[in-house]
Protein backbone atom coordinates (compact mmCIF):
# COMPACT_ATOMS: atom_id res chain seq x y z
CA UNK A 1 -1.38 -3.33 25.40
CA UNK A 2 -4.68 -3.45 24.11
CA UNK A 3 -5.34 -2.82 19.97
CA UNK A 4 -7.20 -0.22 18.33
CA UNK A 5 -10.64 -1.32 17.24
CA UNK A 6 -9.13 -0.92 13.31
CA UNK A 7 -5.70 -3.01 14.13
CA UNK A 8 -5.33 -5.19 10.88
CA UNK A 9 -1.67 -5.05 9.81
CA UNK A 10 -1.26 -4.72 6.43
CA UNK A 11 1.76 -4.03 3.37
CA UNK A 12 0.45 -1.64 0.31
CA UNK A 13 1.76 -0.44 -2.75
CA UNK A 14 0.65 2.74 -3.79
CA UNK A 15 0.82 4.26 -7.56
CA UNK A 16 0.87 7.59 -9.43
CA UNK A 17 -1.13 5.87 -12.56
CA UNK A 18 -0.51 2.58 -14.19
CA UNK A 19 2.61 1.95 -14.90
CA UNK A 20 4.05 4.73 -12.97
CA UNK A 21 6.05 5.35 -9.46
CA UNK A 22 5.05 2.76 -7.31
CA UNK A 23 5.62 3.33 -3.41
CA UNK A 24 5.50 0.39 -0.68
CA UNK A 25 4.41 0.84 3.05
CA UNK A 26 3.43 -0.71 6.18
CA UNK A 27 0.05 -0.09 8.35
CA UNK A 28 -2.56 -1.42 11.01
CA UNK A 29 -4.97 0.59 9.79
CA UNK A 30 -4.82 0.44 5.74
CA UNK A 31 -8.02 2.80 4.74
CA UNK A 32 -6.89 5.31 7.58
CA UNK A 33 -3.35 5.37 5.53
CA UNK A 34 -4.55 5.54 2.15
CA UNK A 35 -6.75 8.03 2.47
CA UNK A 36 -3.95 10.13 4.63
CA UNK A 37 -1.63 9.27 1.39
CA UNK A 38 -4.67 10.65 -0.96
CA UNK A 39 -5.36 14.15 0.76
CA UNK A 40 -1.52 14.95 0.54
CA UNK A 41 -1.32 14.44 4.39
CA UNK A 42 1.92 12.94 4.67
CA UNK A 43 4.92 14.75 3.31
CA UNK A 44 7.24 12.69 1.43
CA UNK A 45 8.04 10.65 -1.33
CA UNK A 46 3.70 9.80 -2.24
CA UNK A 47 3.49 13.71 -1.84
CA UNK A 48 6.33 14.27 -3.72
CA UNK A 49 5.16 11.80 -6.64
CA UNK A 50 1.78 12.03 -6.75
CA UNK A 51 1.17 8.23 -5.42
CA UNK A 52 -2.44 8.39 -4.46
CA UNK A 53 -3.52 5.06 -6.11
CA UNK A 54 -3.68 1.96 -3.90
CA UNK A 55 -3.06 -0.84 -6.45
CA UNK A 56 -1.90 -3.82 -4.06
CA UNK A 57 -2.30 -4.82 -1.02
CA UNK A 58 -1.73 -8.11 1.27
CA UNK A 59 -2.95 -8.44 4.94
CA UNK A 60 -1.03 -10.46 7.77
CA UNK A 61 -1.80 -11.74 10.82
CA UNK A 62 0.90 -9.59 12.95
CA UNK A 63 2.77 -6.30 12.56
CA UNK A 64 5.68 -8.41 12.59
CA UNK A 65 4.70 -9.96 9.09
CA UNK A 66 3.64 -7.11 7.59
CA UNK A 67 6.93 -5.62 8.36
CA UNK A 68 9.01 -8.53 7.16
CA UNK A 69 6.59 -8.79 3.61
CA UNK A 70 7.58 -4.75 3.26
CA UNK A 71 11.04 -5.20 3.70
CA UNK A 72 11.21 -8.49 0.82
CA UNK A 73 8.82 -6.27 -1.23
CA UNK A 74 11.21 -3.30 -1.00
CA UNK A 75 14.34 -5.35 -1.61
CA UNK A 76 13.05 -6.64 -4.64
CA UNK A 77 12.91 -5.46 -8.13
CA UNK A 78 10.72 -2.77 -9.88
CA UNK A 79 9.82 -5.46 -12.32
CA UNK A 80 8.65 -7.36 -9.14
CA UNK A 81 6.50 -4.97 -8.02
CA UNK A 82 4.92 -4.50 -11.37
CA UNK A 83 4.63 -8.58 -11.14
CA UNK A 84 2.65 -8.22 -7.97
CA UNK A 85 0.11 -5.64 -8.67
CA UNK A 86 -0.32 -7.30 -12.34
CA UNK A 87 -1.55 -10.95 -10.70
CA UNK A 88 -4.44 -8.99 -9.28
CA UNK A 89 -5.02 -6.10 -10.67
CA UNK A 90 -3.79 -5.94 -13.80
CA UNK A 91 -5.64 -2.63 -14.61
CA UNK A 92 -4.04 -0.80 -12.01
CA UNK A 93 -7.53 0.51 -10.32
CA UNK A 94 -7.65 2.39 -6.86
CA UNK A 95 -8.54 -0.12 -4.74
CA UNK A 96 -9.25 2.12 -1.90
CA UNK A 97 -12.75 2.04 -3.07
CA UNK A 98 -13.32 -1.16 -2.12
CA UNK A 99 -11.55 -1.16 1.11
CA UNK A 100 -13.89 1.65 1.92
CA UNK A 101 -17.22 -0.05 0.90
């Protein structure tokens, strides 16, 4: 099966504001998903909340990765998560800016 031109799996954490409802997903194709999650376009819990920040996010080598970092992410704490998007971004900016250029 041959991969999109975009293919790059990654694991996000969106946000509402800082220090707000964090949400964690999975993608190949992380600016296509954020800016889906930041026109509303997928109905749900970053509808729901309001979770149209992307604060974190980590790239991998395979879906399979991704989707193994997601599920240790998800398993963990709040406090965790808060850990994780602190190390880099302790601001909590909208990163999608600088996936997009």
């Amino acid at each position: 099966m041959a991969r999109r031109p975009n293919f790059q799996p990654a694991v996000y954490l969106m946000a509402n504001h800082k220090g707000g409802t964090i949400y964690c997903g999975v993608t190949s194709d992380l600016p296509r998903r954020v800016w889906e999650h930041r026109e509303g376009l997928i109905a749900g819990f970053t509808r729901r909340h309001g979770c149209k920040r992307l604060v974190w996010f980590e790239l991998h080598a395979t879906m399979e990765h991704a989707i193994a970092s997601e599920k240790q992410i998800k398993s963990g704490s709040r406090a965790r998560k808060i850990a994780l998007i602190g190390a880099s971004n302790p601001e909590w900016r909208d990163l999608f800016f600088e996936l997009s250029g």
